[in-house]
N, C-alpha and C. Protein backbone atom coordinates (compact mmCIF):
# COMPACT_ATOMS: atom_id res chain seq x y z
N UNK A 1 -3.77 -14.59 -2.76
CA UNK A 1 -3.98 -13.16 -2.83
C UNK A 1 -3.44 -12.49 -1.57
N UNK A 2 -3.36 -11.98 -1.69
CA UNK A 2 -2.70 -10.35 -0.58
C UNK A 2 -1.93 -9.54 -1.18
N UNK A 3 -1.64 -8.25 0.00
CA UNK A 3 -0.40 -7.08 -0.26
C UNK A 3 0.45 -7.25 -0.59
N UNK A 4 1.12 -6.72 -0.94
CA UNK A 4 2.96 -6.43 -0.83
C UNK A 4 3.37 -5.63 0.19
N UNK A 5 3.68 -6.33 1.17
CA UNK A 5 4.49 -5.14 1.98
C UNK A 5 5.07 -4.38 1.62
N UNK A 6 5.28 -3.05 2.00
CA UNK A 6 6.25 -1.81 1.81
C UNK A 6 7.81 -1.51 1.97
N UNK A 7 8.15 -2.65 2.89
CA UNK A 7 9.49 -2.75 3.43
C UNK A 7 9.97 -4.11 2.43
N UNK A 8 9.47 -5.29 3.31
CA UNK A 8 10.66 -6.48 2.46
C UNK A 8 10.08 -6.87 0.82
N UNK A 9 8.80 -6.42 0.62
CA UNK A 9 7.99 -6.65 -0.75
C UNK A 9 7.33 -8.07 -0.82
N UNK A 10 7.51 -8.40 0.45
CA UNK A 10 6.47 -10.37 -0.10
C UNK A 10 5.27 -10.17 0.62
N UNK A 11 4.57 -10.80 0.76
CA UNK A 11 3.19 -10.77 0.21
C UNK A 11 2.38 -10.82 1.65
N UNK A 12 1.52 -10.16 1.61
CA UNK A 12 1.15 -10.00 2.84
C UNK A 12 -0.26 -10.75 3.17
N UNK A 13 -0.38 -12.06 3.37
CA UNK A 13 -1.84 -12.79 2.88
C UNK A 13 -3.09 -12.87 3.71
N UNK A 14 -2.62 -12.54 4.92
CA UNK A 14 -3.46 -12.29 5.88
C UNK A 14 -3.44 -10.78 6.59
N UNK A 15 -5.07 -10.36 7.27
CA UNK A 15 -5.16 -9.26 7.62
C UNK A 15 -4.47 -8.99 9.07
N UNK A 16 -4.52 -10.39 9.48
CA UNK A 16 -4.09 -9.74 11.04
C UNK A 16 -2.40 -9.75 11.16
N UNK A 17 -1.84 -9.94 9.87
CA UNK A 17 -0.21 -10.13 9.18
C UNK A 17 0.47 -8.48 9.06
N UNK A 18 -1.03 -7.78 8.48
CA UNK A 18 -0.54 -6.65 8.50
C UNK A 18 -0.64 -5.33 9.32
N UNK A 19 0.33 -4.54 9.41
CA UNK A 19 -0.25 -2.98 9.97
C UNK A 19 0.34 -1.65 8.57
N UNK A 20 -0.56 -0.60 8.96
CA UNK A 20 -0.02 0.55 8.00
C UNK A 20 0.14 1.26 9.53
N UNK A 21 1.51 1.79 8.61
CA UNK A 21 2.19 2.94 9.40
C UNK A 21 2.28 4.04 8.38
N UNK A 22 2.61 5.42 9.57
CA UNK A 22 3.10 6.99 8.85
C UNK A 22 4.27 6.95 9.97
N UNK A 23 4.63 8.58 9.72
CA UNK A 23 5.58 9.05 10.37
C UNK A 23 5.18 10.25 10.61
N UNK A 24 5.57 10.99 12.03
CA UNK A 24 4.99 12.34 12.29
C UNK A 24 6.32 12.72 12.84
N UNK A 25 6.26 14.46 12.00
CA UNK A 25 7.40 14.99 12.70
C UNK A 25 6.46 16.72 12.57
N UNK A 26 7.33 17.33 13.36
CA UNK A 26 6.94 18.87 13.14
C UNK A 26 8.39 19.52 11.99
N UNK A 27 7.76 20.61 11.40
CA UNK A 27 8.19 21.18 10.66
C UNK A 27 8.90 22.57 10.84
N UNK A 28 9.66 23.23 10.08
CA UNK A 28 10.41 24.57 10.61
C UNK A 28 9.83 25.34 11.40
N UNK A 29 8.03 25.57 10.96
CA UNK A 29 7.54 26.14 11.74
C UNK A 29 6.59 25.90 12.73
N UNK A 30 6.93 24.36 13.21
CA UNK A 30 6.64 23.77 14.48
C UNK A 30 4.97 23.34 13.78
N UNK A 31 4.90 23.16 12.96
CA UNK A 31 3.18 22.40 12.08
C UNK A 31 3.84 21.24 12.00
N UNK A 32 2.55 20.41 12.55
CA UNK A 32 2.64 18.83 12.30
C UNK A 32 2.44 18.17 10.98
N UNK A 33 3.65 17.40 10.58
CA UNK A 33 3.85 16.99 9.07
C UNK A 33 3.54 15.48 9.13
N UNK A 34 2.70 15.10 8.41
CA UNK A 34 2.57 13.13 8.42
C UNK A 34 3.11 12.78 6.95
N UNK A 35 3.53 11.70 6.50
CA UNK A 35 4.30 10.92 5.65
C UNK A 35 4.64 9.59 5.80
N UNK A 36 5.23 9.50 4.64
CA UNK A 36 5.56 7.96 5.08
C UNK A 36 4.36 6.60 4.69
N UNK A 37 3.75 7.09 4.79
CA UNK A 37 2.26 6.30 4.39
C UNK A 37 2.76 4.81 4.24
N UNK A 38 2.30 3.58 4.62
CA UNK A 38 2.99 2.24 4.00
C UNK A 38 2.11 1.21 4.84
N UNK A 39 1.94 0.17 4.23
CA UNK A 39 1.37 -0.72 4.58
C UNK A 39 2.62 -1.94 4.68
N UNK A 40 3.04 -2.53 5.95
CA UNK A 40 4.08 -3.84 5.87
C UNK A 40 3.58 -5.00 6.78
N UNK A 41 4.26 -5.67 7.52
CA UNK A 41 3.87 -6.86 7.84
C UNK A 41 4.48 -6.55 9.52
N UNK A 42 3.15 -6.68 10.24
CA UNK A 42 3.32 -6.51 11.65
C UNK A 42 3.61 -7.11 12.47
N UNK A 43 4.08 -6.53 13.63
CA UNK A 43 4.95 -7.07 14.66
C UNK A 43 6.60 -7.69 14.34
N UNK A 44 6.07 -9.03 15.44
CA UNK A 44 7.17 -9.85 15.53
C UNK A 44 8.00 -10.23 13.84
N UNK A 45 9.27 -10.17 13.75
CA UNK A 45 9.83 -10.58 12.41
C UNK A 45 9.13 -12.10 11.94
N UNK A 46 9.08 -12.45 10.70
CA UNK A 46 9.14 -13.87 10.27
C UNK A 46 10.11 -14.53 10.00
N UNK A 47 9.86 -15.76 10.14
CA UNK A 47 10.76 -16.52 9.95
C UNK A 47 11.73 -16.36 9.16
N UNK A 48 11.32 -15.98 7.99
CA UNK A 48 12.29 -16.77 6.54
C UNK A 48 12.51 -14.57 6.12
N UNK A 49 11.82 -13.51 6.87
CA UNK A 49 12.92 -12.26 6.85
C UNK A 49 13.99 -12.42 7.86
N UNK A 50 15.28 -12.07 7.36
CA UNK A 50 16.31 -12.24 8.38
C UNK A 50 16.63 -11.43 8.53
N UNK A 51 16.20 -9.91 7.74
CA UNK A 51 16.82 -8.24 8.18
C UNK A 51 16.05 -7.99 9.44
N UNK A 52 14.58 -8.84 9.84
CA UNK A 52 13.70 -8.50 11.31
C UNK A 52 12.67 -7.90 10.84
N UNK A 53 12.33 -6.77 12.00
CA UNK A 53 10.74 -6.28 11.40
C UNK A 53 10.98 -5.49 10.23
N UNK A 54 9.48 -5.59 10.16
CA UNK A 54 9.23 -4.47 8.77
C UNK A 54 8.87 -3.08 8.90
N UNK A 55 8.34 -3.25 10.18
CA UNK A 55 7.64 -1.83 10.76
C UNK A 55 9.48 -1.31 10.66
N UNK A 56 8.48 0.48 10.61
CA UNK A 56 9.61 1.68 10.56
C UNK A 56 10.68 1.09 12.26
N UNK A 57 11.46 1.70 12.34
CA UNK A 57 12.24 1.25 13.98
C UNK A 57 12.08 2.74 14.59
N UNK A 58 11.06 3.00 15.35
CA UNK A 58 10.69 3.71 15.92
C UNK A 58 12.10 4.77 16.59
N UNK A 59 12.83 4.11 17.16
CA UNK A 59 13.87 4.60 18.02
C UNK A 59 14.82 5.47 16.59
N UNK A 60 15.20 4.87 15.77
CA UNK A 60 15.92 5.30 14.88
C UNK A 60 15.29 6.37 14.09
N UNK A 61 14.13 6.56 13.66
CA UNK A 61 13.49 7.46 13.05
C UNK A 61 13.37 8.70 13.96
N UNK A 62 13.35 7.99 15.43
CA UNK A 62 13.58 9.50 16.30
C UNK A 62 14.64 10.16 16.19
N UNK A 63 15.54 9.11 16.43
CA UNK A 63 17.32 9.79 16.88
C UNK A 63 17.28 10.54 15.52
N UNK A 64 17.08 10.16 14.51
CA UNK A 64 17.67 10.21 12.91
C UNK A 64 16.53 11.99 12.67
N UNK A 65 15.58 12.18 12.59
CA UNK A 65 14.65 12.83 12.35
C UNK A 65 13.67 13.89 12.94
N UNK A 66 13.81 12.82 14.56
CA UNK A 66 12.97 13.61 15.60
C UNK A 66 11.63 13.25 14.98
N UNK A 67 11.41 12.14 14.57
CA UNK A 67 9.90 11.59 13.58
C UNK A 67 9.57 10.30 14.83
N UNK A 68 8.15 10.65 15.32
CA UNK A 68 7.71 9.33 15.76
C UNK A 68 6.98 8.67 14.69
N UNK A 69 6.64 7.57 15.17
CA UNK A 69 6.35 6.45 14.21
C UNK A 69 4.86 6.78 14.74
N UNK A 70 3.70 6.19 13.89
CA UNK A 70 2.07 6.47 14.04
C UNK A 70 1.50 4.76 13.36
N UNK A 71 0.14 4.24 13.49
CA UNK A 71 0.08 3.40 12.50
C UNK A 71 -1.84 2.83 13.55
N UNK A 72 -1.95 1.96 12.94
CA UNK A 72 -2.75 1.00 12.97
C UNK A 72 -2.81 -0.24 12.62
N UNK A 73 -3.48 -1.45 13.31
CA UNK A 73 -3.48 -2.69 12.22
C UNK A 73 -4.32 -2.46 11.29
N UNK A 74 -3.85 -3.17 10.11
CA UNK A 74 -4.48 -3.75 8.70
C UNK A 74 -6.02 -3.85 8.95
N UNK A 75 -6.30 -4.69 9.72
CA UNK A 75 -7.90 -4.99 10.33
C UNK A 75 -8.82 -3.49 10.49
N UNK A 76 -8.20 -2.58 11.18
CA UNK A 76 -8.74 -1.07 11.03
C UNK A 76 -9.36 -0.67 9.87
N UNK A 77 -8.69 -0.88 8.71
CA UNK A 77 -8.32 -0.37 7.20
C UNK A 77 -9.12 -0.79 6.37
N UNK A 78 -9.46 -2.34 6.38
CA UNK A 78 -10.29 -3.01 5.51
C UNK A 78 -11.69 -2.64 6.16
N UNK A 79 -12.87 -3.72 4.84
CA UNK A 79 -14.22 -3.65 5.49
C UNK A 79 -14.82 -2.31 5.49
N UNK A 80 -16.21 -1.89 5.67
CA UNK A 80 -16.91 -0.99 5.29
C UNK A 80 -16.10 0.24 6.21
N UNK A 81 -15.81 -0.21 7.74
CA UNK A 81 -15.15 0.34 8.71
C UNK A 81 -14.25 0.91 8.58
N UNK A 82 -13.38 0.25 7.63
CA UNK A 82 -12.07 0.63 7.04
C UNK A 82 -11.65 1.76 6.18
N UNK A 83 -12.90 1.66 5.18
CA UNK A 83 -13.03 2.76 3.91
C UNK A 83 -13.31 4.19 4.99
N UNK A 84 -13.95 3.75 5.62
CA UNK A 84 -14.62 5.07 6.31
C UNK A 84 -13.28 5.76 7.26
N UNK A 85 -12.53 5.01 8.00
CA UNK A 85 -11.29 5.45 8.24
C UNK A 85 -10.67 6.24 6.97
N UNK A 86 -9.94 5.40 6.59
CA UNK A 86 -9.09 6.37 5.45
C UNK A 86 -9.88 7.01 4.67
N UNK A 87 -11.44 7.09 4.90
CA UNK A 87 -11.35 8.33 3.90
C UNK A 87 -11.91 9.30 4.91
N UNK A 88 -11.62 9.08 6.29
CA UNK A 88 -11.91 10.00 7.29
C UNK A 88 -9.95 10.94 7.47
N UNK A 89 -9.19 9.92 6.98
CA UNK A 89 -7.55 10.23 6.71
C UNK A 89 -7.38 11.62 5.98
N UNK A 90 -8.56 10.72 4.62
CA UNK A 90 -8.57 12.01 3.67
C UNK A 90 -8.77 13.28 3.67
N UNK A 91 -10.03 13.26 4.55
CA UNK A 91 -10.79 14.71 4.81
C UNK A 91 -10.11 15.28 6.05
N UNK A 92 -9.86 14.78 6.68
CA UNK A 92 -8.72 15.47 7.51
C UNK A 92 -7.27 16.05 6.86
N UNK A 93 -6.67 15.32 5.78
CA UNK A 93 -5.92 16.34 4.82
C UNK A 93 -4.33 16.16 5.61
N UNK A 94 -4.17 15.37 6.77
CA UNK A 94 -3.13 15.69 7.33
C UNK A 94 -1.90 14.78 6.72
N UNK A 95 -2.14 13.44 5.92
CA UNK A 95 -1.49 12.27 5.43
C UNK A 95 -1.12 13.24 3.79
N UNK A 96 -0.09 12.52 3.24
CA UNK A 96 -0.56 13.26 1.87
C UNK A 96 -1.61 12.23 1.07
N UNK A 97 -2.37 13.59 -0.17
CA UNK A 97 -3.59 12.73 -0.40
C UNK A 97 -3.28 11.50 -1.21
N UNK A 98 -2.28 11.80 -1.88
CA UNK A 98 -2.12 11.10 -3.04
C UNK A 98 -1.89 9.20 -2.59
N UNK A 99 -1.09 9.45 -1.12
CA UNK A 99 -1.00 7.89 -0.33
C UNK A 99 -2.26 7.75 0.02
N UNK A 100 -3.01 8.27 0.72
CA UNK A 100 -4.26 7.71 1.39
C UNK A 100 -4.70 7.45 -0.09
N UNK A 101 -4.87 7.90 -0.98
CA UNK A 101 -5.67 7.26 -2.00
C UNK A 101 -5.05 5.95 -2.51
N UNK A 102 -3.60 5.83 -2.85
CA UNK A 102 -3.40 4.78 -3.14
C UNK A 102 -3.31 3.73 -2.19
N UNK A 103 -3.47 4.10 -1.32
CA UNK A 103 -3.61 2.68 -0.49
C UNK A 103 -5.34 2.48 -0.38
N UNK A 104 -6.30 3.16 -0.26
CA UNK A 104 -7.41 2.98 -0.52
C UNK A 104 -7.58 2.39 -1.52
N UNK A 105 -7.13 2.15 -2.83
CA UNK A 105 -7.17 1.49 -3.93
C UNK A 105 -7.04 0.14 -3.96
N UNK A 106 -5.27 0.03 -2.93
CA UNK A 106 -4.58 -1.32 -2.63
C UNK A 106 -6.00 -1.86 -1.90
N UNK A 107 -6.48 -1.52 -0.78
CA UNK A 107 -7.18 -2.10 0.29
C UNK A 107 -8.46 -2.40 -0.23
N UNK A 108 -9.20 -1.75 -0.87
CA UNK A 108 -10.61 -1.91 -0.88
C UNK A 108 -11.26 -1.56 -2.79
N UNK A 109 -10.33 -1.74 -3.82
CA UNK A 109 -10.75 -2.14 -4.74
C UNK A 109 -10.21 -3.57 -5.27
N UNK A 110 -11.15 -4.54 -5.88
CA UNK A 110 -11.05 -5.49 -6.16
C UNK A 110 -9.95 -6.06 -7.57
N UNK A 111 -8.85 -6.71 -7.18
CA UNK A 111 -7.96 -6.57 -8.56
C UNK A 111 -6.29 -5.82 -8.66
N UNK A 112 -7.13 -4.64 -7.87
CA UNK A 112 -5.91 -3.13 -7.95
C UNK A 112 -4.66 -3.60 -7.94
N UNK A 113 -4.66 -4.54 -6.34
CA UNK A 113 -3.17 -4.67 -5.86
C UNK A 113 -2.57 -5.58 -7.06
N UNK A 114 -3.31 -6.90 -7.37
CA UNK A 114 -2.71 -7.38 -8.55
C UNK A 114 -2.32 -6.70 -9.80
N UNK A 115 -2.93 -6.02 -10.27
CA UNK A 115 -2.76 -5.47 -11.31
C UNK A 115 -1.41 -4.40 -10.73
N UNK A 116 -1.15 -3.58 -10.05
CA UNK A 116 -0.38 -2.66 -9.67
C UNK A 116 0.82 -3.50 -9.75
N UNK A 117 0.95 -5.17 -9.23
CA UNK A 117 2.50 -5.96 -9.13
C UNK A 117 2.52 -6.42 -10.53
N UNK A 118 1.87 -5.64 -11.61
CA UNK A 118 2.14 -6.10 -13.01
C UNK A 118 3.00 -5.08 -13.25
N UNK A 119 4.05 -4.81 -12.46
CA UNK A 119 4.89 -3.38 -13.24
C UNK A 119 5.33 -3.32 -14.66
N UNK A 120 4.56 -2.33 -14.97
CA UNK A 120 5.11 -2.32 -16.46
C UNK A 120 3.63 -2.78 -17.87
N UNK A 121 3.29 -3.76 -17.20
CA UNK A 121 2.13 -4.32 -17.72
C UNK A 121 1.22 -3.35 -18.50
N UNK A 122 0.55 -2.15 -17.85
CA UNK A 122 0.16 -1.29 -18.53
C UNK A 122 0.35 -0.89 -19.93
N UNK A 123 1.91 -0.59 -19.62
CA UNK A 123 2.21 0.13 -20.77
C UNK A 123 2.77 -0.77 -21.33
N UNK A 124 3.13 -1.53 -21.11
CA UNK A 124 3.57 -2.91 -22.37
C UNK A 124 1.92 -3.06 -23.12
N UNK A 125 0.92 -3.20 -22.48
CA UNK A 125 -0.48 -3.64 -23.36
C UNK A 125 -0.80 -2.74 -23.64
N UNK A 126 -0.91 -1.49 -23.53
CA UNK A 126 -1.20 -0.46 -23.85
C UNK A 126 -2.77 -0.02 -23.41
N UNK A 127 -2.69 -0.48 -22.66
CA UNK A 127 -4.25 -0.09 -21.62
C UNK A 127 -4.22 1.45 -21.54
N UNK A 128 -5.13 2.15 -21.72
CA UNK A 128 -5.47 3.68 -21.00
C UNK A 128 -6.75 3.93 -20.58
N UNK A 129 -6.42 4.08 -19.41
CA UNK A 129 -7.62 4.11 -18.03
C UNK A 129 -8.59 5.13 -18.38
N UNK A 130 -9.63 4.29 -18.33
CA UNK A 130 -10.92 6.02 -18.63
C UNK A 130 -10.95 6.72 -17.76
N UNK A 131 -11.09 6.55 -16.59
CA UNK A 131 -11.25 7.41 -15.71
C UNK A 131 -9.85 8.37 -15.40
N UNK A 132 -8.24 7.89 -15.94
CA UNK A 132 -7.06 8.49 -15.97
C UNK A 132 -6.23 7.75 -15.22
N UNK A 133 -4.76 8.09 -15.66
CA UNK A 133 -3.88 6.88 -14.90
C UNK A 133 -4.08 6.92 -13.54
N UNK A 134 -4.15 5.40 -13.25
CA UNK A 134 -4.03 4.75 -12.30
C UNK A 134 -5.77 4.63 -11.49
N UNK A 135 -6.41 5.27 -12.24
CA UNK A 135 -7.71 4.59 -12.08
C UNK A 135 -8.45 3.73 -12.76
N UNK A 136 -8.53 2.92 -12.62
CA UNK A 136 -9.18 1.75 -12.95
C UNK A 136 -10.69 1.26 -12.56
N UNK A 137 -11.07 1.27 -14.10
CA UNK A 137 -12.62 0.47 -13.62
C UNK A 137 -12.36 -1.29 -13.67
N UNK A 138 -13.58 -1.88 -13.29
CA UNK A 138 -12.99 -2.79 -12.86
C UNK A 138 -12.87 -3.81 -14.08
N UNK A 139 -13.81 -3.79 -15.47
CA UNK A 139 -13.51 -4.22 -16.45
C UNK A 139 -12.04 -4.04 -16.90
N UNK A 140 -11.52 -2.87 -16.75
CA UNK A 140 -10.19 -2.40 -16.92
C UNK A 140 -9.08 -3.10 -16.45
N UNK A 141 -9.63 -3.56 -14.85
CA UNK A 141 -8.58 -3.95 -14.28
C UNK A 141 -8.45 -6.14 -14.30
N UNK A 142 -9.67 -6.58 -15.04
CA UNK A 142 -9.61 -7.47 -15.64
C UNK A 142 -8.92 -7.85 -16.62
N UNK A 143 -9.35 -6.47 -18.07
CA UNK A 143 -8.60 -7.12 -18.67
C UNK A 143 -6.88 -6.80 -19.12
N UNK A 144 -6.34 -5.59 -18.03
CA UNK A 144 -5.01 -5.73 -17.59
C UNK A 144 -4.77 -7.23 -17.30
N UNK A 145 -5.55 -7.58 -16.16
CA UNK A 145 -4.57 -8.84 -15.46
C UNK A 145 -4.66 -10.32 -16.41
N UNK A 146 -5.91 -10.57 -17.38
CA UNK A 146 -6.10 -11.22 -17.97
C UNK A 146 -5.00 -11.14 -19.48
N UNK A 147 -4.39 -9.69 -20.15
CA UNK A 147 -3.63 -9.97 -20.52
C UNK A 147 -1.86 -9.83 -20.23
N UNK A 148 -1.90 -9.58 -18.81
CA UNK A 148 -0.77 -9.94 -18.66
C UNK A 148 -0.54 -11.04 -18.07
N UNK A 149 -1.73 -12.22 -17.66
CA UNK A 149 -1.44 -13.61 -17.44
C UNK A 149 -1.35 -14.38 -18.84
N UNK A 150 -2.10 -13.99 -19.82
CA UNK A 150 -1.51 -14.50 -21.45
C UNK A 150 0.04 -14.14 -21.80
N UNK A 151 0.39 -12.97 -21.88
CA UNK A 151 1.46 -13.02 -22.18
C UNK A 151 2.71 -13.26 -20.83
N UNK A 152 2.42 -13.10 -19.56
CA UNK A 152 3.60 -14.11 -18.76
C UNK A 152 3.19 -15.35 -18.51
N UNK A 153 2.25 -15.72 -19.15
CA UNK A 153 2.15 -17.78 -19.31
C UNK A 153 3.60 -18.26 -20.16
N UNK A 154 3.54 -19.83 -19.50
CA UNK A 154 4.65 -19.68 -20.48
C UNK A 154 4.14 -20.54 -21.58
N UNK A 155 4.92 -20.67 -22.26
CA UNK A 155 4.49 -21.09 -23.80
C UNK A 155 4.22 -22.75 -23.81
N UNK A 156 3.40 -23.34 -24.68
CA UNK A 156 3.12 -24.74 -24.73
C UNK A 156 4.08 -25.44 -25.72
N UNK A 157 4.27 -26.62 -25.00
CA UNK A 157 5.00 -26.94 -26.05
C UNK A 157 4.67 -28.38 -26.72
């Protein structure tokens, strides 16, 4: 189990593996804009990525944008501590909402992230979320993943 990083897309299995970053820039009329929202795999590059880090490149997002880079580790994010952060993100209003929520989803509902790397899965089974797309109860998000491990099993022979 783990994330998907945001940058190279493999799997992020440990907490102290990851950080979420934004990006802050000011706007025409000099108001501070955040974006970018992403959860990837922190620090030093790994081994077996050979493009290097995953984090944004701070220097380039400046030259390119005039955007500094912002973030925290993964460890922040999770845990009771964690929820209370990002949804301290939320009520502050400054991130857009729609990321802080989906990464609140990724981080601290049980299932989500799996079910979310079922692209497509949904609507191939034809699941529709009671609560509305992309919310998921958690029976819901069972039996998404339960039938999209039946039908990508492979066949017996």
């Amino acid at each position: 189990m783990g994330w998907r990083c945001g940058s190279c897309n493999q799997l992020i299995t440990r907490v102290d593996d990851g950080w979420v970053e934004w990006l802050a820039s000011e706007d025409d009329r000099g108001e501070s804009t955040l974006g970018g929202l992403r959860l990837v795999h922190r620090g030093a590059p790994f081994a077996d990525r050979l493009e290097g880090s995953c984090q944004y490149d701070a220097r380039k997002e400046f030259r390119s944008n005039r955007t500094i880079v912002e973030g925290l580790s993964l460890e922040r994010m999770v845990g009771p501590d964690g929820l209370m952060v990002l949804l301290s993100l939320l009520s502050a209003g400054d991130l857009p909402r729609a990321q802080v929520i989906e990464l609140t989803k990724r981080l601290h509902i049980p299932g989500y992230e799996l079910s979310r790397n079922l692209s497509g899965a949904t609507a191939q089974i034809g699941l529709t979320a009671y609560l509305g797309e992309g919310f998921y109860l958690q029976s819901e998000l069972e039996e998404l993943i339960a039938r999209a491990t039946e039908e990508y099993a492979e066949p017996e022979f």
